[in-house]
C-alpha atoms as a PDB file:
ATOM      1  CA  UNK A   1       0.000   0.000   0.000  1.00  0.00           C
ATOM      2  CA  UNK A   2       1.402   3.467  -1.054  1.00  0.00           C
ATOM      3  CA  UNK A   3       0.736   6.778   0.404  1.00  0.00           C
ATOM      4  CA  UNK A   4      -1.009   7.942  -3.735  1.00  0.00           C
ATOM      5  CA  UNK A   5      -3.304   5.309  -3.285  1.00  0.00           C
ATOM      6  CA  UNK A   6      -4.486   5.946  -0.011  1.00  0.00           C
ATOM      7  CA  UNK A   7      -5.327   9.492  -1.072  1.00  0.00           C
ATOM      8  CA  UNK A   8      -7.128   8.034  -4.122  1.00  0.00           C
ATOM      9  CA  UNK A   9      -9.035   5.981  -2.032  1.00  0.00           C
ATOM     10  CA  UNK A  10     -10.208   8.997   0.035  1.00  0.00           C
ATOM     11  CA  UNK A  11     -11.133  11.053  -3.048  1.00  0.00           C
ATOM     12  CA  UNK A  12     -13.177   8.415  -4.628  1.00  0.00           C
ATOM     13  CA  UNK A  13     -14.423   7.678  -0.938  1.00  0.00           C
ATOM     14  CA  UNK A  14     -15.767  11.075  -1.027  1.00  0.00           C
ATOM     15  CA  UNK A  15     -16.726  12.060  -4.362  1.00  0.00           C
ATOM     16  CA  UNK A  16     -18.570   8.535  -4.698  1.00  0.00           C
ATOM     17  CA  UNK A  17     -17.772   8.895  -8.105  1.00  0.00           C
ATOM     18  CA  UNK A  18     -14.727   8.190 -10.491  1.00  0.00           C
ATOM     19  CA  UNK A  19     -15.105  10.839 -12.566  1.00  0.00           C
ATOM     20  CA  UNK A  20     -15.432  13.248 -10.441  1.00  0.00           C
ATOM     21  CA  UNK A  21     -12.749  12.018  -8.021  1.00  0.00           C
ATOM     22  CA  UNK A  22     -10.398  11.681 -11.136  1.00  0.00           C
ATOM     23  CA  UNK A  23     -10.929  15.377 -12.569  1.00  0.00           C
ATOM     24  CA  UNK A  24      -9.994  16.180  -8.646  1.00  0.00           C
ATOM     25  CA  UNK A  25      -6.801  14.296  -8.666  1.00  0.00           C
ATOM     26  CA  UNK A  26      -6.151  15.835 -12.577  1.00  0.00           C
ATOM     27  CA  UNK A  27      -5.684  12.356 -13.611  1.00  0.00           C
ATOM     28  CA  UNK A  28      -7.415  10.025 -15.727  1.00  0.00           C
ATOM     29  CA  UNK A  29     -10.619   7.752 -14.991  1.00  0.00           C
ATOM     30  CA  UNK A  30      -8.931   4.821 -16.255  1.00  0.00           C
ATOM     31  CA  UNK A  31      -6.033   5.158 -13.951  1.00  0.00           C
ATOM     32  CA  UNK A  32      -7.723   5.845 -10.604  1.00  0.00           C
ATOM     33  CA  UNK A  33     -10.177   2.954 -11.490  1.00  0.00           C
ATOM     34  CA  UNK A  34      -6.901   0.838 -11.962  1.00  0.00           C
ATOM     35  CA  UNK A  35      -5.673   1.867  -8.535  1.00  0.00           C
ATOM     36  CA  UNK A  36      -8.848   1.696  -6.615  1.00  0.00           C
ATOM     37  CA  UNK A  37      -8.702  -2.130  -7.852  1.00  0.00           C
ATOM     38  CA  UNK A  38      -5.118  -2.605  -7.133  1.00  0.00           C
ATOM     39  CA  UNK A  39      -5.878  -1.680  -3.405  1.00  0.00           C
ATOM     40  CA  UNK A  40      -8.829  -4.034  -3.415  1.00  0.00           C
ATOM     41  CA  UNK A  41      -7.153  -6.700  -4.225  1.00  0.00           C
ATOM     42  CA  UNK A  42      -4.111  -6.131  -2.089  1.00  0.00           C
ATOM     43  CA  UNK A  43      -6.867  -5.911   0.937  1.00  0.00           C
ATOM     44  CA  UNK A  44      -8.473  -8.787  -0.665  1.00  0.00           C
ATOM     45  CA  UNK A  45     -12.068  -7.445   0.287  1.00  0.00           C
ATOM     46  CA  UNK A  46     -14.030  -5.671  -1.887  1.00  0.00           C
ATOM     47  CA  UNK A  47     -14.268  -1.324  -1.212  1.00  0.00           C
ATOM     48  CA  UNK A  48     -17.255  -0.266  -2.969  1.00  0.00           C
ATOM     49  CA  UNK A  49     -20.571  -1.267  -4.415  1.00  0.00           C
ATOM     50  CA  UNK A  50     -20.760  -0.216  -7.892  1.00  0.00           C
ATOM     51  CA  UNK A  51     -24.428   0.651  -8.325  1.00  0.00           C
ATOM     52  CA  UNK A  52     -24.772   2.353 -11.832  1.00  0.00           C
ATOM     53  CA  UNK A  53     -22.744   5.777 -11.885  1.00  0.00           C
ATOM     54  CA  UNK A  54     -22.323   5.690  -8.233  1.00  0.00           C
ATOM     55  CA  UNK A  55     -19.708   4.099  -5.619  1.00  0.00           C
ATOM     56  CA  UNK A  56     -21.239   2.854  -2.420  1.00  0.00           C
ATOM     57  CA  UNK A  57     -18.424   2.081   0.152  1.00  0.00           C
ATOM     58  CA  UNK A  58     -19.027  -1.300   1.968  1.00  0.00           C
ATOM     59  CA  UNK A  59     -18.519  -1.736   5.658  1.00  0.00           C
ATOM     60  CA  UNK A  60     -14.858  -2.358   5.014  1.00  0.00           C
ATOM     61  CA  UNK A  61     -14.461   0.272   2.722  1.00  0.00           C
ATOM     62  CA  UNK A  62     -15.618   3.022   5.524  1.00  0.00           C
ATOM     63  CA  UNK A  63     -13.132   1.449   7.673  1.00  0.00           C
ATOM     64  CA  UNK A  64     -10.383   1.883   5.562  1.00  0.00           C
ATOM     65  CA  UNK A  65     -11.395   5.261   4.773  1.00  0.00           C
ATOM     66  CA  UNK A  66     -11.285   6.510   8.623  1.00  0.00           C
ATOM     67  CA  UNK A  67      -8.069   5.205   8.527  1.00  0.00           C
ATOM     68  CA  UNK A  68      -6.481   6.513   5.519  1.00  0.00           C
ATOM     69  CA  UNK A  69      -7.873   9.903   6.534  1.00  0.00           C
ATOM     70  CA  UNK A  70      -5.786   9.323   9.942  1.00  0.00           C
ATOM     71  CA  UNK A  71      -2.271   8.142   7.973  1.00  0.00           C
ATOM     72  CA  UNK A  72      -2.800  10.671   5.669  1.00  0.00           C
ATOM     73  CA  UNK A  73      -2.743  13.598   7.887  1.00  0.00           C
ATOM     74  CA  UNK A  74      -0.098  11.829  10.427  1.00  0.00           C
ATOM     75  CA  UNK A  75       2.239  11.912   7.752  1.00  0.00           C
ATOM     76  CA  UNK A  76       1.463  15.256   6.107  1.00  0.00           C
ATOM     77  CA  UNK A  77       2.498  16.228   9.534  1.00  0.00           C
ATOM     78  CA  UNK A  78       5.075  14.609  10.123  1.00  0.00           C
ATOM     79  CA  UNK A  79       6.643  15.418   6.550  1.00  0.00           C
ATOM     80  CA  UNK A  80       6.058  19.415   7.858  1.00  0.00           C
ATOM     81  CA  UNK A  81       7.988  18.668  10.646  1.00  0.00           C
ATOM     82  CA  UNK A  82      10.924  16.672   8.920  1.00  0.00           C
ATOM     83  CA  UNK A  83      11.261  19.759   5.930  1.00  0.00           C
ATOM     84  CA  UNK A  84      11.386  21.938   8.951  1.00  0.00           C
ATOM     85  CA  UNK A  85      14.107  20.175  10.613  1.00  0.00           C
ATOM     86  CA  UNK A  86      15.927  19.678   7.324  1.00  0.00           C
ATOM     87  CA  UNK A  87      15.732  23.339   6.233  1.00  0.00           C
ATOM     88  CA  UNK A  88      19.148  23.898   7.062  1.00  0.00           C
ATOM     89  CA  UNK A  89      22.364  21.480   6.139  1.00  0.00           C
ATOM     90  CA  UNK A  90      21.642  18.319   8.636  1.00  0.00           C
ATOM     91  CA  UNK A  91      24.349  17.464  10.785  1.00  0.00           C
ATOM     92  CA  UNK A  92      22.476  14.946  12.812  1.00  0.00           C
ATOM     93  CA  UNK A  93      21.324  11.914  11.461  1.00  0.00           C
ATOM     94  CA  UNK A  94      19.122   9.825  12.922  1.00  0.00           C
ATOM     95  CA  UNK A  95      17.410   6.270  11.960  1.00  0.00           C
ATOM     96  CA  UNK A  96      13.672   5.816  12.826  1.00  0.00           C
ATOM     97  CA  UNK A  97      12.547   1.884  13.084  1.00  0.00           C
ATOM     98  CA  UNK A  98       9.093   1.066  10.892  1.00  0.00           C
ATOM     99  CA  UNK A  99       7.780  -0.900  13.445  1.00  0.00           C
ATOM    100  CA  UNK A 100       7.862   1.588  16.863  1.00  0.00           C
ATOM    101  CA  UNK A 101       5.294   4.264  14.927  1.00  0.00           C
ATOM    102  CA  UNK A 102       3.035   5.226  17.820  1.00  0.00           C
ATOM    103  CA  UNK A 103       5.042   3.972  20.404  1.00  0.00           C
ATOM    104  CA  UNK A 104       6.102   7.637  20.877  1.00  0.00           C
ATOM    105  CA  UNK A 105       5.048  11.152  19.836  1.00  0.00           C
ATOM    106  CA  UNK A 106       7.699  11.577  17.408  1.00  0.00           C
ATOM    107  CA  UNK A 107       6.228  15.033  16.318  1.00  0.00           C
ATOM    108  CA  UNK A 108       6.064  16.395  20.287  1.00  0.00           C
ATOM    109  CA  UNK A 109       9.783  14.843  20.762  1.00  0.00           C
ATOM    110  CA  UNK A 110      11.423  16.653  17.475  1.00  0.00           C
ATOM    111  CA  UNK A 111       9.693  19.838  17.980  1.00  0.00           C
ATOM    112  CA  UNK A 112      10.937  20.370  21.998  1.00  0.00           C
ATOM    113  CA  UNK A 113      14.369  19.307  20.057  1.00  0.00           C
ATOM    114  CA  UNK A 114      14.077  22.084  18.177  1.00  0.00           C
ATOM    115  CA  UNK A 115      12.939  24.699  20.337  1.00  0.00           C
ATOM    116  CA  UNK A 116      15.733  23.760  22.607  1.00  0.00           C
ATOM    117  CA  UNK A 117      18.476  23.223  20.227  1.00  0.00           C
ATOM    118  CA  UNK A 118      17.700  25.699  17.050  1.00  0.00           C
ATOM    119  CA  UNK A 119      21.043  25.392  15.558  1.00  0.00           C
ATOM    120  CA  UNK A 120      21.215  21.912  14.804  1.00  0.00           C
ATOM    121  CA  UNK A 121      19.536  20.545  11.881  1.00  0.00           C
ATOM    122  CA  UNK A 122      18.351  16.877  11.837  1.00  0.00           C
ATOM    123  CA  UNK A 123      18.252  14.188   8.735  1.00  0.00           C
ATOM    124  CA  UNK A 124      15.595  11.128   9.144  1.00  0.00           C
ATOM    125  CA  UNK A 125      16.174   8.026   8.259  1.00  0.00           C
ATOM    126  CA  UNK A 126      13.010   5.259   8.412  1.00  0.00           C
ATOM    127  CA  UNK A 127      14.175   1.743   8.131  1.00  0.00           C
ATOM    128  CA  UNK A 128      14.012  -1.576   9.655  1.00  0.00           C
ATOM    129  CA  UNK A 129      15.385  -2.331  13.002  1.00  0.00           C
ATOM    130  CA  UNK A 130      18.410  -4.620  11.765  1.00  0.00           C
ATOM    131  CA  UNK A 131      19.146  -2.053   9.140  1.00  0.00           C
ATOM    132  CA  UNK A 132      19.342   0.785  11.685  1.00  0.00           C
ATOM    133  CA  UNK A 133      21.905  -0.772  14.045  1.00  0.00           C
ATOM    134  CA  UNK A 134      23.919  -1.807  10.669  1.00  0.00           C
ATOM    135  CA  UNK A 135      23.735   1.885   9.416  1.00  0.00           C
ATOM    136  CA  UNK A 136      24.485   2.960  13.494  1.00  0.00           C
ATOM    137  CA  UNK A 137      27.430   0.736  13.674  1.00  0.00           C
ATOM    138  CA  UNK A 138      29.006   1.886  10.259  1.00  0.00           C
ATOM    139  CA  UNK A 139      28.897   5.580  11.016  1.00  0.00           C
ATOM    140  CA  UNK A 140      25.750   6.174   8.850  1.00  0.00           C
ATOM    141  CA  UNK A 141      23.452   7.197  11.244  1.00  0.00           C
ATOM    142  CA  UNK A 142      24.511   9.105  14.676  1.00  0.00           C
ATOM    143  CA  UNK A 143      21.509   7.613  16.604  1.00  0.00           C
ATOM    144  CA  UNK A 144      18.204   5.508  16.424  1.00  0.00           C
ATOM    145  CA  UNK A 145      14.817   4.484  17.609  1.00  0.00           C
ATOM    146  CA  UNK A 146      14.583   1.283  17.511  1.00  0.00           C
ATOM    147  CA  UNK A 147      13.094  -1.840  19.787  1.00  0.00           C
ATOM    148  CA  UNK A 148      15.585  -4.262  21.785  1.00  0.00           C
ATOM    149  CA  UNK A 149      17.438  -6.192  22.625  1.00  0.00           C
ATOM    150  CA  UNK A 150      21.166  -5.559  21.011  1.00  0.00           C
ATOM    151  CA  UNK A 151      23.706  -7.872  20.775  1.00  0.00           C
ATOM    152  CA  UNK A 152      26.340  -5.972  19.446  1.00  0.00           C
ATOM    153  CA  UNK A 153      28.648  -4.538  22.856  1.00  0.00           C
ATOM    154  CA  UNK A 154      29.446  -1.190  20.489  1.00  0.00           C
ATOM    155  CA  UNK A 155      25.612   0.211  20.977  1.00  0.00           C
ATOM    156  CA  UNK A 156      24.425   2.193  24.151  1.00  0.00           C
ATOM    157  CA  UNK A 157      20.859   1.982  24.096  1.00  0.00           C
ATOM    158  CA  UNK A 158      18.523   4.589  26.260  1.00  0.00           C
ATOM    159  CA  UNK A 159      15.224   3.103  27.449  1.00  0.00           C
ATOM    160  CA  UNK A 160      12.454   5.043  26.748  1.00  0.00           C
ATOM    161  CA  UNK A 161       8.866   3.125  27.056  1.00  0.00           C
ATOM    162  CA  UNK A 162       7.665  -0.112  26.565  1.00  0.00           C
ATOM    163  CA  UNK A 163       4.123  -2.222  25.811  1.00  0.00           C
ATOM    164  CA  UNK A 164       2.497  -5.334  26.037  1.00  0.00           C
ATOM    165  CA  UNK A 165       1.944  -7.834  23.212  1.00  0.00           C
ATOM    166  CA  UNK A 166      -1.328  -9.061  22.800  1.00  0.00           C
ATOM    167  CA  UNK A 167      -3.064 -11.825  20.639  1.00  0.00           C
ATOM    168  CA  UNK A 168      -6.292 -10.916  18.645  1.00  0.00           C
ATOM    169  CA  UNK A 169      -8.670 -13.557  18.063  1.00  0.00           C
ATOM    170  CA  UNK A 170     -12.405 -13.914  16.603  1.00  0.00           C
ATOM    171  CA  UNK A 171     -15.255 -13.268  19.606  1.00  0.00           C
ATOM    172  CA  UNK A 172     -16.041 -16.773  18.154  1.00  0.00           C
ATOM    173  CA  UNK A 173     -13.061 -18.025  18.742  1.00  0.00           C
ATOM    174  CA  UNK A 174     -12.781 -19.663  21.965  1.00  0.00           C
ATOM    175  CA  UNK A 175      -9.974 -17.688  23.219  1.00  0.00           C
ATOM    176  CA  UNK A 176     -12.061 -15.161  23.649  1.00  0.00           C
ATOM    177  CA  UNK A 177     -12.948 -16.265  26.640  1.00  0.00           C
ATOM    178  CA  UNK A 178     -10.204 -15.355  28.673  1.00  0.00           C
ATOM    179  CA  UNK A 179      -9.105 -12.276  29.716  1.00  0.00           C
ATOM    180  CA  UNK A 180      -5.096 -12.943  29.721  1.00  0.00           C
ATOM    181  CA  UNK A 181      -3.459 -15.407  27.786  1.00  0.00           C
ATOM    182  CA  UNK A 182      -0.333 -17.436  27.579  1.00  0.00           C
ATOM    183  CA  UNK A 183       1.811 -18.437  24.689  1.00  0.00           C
ATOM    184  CA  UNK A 184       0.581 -22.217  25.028  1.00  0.00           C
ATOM    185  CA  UNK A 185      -2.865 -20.954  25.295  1.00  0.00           C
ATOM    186  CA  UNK A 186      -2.401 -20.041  21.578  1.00  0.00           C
ATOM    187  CA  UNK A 187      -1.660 -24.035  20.634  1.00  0.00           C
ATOM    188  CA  UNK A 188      -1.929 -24.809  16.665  1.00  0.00           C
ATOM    189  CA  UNK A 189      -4.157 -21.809  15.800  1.00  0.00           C
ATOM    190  CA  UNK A 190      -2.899 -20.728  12.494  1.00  0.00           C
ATOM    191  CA  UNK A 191      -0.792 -17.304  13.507  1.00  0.00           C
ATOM    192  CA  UNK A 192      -0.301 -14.083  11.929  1.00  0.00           C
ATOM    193  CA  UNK A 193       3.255 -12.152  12.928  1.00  0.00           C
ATOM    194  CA  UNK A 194       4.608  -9.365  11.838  1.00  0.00           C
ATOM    195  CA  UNK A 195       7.278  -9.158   8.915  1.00  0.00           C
ATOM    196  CA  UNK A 196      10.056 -11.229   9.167  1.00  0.00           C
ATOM    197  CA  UNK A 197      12.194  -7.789   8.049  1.00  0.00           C
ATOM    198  CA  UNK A 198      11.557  -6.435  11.437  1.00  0.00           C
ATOM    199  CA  UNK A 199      13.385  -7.562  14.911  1.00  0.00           C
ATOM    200  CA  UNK A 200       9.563  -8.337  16.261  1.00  0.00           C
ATOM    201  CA  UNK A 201       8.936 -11.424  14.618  1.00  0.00           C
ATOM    202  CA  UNK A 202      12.163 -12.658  15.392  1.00  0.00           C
ATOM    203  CA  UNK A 203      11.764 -12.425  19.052  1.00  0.00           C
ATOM    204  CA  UNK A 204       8.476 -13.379  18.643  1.00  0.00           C
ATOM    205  CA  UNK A 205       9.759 -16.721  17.477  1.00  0.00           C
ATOM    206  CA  UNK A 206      12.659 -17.158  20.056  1.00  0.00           C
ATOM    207  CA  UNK A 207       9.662 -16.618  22.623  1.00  0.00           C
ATOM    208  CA  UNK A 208       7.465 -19.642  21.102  1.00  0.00           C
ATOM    209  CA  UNK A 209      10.597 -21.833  21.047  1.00  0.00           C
ATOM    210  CA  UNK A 210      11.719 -21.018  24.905  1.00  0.00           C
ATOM    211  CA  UNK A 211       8.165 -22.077  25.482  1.00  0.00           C
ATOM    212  CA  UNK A 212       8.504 -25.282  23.866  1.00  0.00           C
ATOM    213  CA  UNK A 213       5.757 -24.275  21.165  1.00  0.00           C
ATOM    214  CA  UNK A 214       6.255 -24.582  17.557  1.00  0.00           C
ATOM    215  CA  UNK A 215       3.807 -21.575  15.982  1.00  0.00           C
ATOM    216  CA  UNK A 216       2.156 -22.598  13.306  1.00  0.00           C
ATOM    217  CA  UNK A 217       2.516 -19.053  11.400  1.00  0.00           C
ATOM    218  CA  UNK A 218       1.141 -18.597   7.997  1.00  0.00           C
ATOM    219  CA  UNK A 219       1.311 -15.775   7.451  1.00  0.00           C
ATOM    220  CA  UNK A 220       4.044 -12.197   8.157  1.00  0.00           C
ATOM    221  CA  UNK A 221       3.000  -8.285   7.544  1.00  0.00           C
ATOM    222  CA  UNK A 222       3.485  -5.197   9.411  1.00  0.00           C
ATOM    223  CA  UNK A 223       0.136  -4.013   8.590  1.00  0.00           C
ATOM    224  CA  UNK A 224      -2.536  -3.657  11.120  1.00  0.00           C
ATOM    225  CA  UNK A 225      -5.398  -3.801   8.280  1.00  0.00           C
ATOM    226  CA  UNK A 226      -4.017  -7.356   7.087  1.00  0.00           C
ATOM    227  CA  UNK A 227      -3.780  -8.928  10.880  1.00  0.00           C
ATOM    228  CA  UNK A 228      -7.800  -7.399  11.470  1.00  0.00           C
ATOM    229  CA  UNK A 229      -8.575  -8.913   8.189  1.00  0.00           C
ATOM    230  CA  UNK A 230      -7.038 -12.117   8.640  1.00  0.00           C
ATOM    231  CA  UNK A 231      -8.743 -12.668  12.413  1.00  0.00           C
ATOM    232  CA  UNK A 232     -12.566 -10.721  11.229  1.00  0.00           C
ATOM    233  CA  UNK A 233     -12.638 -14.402   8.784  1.00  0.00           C
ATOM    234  CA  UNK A 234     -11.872 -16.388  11.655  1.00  0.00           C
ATOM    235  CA  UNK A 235      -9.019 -18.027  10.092  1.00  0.00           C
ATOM    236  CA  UNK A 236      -6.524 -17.484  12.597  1.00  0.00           C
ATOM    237  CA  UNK A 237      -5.441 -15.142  15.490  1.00  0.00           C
ATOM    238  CA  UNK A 238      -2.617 -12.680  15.145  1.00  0.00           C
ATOM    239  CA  UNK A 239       0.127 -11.635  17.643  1.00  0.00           C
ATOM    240  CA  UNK A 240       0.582  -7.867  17.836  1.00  0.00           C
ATOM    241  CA  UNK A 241       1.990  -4.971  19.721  1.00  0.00           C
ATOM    242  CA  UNK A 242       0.481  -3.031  22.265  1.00  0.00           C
ATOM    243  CA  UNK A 243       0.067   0.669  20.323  1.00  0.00           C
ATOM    244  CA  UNK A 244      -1.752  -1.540  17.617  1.00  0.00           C
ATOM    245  CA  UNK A 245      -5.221  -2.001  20.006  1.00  0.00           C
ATOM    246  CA  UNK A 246      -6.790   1.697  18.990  1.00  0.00           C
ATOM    247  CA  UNK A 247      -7.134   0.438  15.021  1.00  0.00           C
ATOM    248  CA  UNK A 248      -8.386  -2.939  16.220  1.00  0.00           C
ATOM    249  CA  UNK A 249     -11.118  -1.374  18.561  1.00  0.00           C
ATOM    250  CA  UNK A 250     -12.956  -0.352  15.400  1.00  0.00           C
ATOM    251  CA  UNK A 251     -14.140  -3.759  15.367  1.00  0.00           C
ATOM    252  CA  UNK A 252     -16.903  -5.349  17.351  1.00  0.00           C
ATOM    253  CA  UNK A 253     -15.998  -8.971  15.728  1.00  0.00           C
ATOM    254  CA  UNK A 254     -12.540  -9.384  17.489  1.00  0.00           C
ATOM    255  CA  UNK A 255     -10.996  -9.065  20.525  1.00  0.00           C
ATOM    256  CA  UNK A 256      -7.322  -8.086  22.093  1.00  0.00           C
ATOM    257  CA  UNK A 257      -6.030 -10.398  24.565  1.00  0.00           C
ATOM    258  CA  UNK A 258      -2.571  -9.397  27.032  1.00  0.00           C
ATOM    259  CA  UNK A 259      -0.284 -12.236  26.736  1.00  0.00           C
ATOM    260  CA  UNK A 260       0.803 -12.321  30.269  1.00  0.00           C
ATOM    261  CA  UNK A 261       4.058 -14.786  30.362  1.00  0.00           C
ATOM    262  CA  UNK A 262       6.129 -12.800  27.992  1.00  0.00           C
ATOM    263  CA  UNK A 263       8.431  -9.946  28.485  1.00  0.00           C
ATOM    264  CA  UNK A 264       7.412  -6.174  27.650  1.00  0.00           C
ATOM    265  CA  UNK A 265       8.340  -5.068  24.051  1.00  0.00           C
ATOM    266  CA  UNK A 266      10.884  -2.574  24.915  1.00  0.00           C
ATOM    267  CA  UNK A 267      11.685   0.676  22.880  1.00  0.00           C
ATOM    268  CA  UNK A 268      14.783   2.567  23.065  1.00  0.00           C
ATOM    269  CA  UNK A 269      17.297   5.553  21.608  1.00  0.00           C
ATOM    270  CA  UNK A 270      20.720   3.916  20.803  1.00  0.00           C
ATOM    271  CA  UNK A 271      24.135   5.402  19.844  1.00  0.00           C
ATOM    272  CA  UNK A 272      27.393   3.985  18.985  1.00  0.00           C
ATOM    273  CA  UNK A 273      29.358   3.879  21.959  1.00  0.00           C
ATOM    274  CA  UNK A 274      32.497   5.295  19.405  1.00  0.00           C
ATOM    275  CA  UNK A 275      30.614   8.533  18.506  1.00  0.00           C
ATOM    276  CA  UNK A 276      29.716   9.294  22.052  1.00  0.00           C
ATOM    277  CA  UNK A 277      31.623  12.671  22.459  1.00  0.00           C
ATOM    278  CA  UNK A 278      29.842  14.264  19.691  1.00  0.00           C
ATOM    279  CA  UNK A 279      28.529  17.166  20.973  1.00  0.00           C
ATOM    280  CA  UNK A 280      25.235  17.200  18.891  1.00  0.00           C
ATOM    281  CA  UNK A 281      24.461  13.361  19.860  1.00  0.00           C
ATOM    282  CA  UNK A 282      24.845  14.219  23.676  1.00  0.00           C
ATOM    283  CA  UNK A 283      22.434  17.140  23.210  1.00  0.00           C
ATOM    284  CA  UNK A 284      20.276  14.943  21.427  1.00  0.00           C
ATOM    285  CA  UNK A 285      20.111  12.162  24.222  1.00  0.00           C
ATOM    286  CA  UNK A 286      19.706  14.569  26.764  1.00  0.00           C
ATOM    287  CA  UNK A 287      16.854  16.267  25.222  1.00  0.00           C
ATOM    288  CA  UNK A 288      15.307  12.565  24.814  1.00  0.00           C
ATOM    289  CA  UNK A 289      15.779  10.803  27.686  1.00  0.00           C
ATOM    290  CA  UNK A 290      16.605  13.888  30.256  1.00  0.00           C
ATOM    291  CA  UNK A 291      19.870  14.340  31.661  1.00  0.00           C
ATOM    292  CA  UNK A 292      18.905  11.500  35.089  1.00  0.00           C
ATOM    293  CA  UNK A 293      18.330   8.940  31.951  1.00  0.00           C
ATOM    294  CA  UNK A 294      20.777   5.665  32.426  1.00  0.00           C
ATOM    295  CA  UNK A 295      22.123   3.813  29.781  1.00  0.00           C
ATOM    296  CA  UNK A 296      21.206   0.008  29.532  1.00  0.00           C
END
């Protein structure tokens, strides 16, 4: 899913018409119809009822659009806030994992960074977690967001918050009984996790294994529309992170579960323990974590 087709989708969404929508977006009918069928079948549910010259958006479809409308203006802000810190030549470089988005308030955090530190100009960098410490340890970034733990001995990580992971499973499905949950409580459900690319599903793995449970996943994305998708059919459950829950309470058909015998996903700022003198990194962390904030 691309950021252009989400704000197709929310022109079409509310012109309820392609040719209007199109003559909007100064592009042509045939395209947006193309798109609007691309996303369709990457969601694999259909978006609209096409009832003569008119678009009628199913159930799904208004779900999508409420949260298309939210992405899109999160990152239209977000982008205002990055051009703004990148006005100047950046001198501070700093990598920003996929997967923590709304573990923080990025927007809150880089704007006290600038009104405290006006003269230094910051580059962002969104990537995975394993490509972040890479980039960290080579000298390409000065400092990242990104969750733990580390094995490399070179980074000093900062911790900053953390969050619970919880399953999500069908009201029908008879997990949905409980109120807490345990890894073995999950058994040979078929499993959704999230992207292999990303350090989550790896721990998520090493957690089933140290449990003696062999998950029975079939299936890996990082997006929160695929896991409610896969769990509203009752095919499965998925296991997910904490900041997730606010999308999934859109739903009345499913149901978040804590799983209680698991460590907390943690989420932390890490440097390279080389670069540690630089003056705009040590500003940085302070402004962060606040100058009583220990390194792990």
């Amino acid at each position: 899913m691309e950021y252009r087709q989400l704000e197709y989708y929310i022109a079409v969404f509310e012109q309820k018409n392609l040719t209007a929508a199109a003559k909007q977006l100064s592009i042509t009918q045939q395209g947006l119809s193309k798109t609007i069928q691309k996303l369709e079948q990457e969601l694999e549910m259909p978006l609209f009822l096409r009832v003569k010259n008119h678009l009628i958006p199913t159930e799904f479809g208004e779900l999508v659009y409420r949260e298309a409308r939210r992405l899109v203006n999160e990152y239209k802000k977000t982008m205002d806030v990055l051009e703004e810190a990148k006005r100047k030549h950046s001198n501070l470089k700093i990598g920003f994992a996929s997967n923590v988005m709304g573990m923080f308030d990025f927007e809150l955090l880089m704007a006290g960074f600038k009104k405290e530190y006006p003269d230094i100009s910051v580059e962002i960098f969104n990537e995975t977690d394993f490509i972040c410490e890479e980039k960290l340890l080579k000298g390409e970034l000065d400092a990242a967001f990104c969750v733990g733990p580390f094995s490399s001995q070179a980074i000093k990580s900062y911790f900053l918050t953390s969050e619970l992971l919880y399953v999500l499973v069908n009201q029908k499905n008879p997990l949905a009984e409980r109120d807490v949950l345990k890894i073995s409580d999950i058994g040979t459900n078929p499993v959704i996790a999230a992207d292999s690319k990303n350090k989550g599903y790896m721990r998520l793995f090493k957690i089933f294994q140290e449990k003696g449970v062999t998950p029975n996943v079939v299936l890996q994305s990082s997006d929160p529309i695929i896991h409610l998708k896969f769990v509203e059919r009752n095919t499965g459950v998925s296991v997910f992170p904490g900041h997730w829950r606010s999308f999934f309470s859109l739903s009345d058909s499913v149901k978040a579960i804590p799983l209680c015998d698991i460590q907390r996903r943690n989420l932390y700022l890490i440097t390279n323990a080389g670069n540690e003198n630089k003056m705009e990194i040590r500003r940085f962390v302070r402004a962060v974590c606040g100058d009583g904030q220990s390194l792990v």
